[in-house]
Protein backbone atom coordinates (compact mmCIF):
# COMPACT_ATOMS: atom_id res chain seq x y z
CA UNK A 1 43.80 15.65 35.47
CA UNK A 2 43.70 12.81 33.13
CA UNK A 3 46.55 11.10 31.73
CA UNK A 4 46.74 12.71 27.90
CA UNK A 5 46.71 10.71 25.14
CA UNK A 6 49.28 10.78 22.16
CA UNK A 7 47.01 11.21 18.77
CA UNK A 8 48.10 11.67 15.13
CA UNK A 9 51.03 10.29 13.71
CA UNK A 10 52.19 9.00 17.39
CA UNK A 11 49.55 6.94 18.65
CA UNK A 12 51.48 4.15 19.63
CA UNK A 13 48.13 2.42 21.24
CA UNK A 14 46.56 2.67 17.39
CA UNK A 15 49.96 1.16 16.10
CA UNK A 16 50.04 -1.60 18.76
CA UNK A 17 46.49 -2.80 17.64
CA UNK A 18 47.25 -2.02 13.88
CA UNK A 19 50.51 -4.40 14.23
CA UNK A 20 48.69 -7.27 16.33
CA UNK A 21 46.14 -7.15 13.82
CA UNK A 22 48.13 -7.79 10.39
CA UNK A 23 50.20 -10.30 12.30
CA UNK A 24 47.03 -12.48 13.04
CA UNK A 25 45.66 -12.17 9.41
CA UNK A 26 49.16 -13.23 8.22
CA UNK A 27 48.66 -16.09 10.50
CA UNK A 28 45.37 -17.68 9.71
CA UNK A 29 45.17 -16.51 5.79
CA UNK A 30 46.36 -17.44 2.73
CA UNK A 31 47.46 -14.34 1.53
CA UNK A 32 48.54 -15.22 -2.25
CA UNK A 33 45.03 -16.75 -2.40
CA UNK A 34 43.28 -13.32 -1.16
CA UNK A 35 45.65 -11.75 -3.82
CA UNK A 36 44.29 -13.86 -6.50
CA UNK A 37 40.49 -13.47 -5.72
CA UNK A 38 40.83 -9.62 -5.47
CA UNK A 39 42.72 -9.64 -8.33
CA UNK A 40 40.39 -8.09 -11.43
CA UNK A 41 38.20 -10.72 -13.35
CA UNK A 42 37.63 -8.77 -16.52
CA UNK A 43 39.13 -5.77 -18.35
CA UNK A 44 36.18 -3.79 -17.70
CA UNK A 45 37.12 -4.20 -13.81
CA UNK A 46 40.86 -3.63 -14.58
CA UNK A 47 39.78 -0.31 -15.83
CA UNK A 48 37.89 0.51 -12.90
CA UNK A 49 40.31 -0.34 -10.50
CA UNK A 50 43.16 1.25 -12.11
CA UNK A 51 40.05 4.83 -12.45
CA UNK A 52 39.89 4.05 -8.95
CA UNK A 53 43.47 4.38 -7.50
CA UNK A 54 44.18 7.24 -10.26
CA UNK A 55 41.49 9.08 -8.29
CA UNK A 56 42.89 8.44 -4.88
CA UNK A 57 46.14 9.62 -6.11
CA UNK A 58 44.82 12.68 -7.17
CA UNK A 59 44.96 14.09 -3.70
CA UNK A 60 48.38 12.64 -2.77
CA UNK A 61 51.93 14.73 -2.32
CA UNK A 62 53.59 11.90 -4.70
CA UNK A 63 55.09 8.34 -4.04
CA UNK A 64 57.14 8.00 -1.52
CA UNK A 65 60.92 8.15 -2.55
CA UNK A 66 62.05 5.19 -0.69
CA UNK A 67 59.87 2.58 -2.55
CA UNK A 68 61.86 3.21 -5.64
CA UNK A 69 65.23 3.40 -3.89
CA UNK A 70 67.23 0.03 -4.21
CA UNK A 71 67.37 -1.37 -0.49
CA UNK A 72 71.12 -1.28 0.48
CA UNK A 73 72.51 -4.50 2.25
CA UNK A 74 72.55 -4.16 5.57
CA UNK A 75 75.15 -3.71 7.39
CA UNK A 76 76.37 -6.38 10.30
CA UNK A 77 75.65 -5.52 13.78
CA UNK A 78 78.44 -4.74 16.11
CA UNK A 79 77.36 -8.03 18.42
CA UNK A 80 77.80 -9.86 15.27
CA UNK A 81 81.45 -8.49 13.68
CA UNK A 82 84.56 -10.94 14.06
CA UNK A 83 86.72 -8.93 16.43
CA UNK A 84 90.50 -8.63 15.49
């Protein structure tokens, strides 16, 4: 029998690649500078980028909560608390 695969949401293979990936773009790019160049040149492509996303929202179940949620500090490991 052959060893079975996890698919969907926990394919951990997909998410190892995905992750080595980004961290060699973020290496070897300069990402403000690939910000810049995509950014729109004209108002004409302004409107068709912000036609664009508008339709690829369309389809979506809404944002997700936690990018408008204020990130709480975090809280101090254990390892790193003062003992008394």
């Amino acid at each position: 029998m052959a060893k079975s695969k996890v698919q969907g949401e926990g394919d951990y293979e997909a998410t190892r690649r995905y992750r080595k990936r980004t961290e060699q773009y973020l290496g070897t790019h300069d990402v403000e500078k690939d910000a810049r160049r995509a950014a729109p040149r004209s108002r004409k492509d302004a409107e068709s980028m912000a036609a664009a996303e508008s339709a690829g929202k369309k389809r979506a179940k809404g944002e997700d909560p936690a990018l408008r949620r204020r990130a709480a500090p975090r809280a101090k490991s254990s390892a790193t608390r003062t003992r008394r």
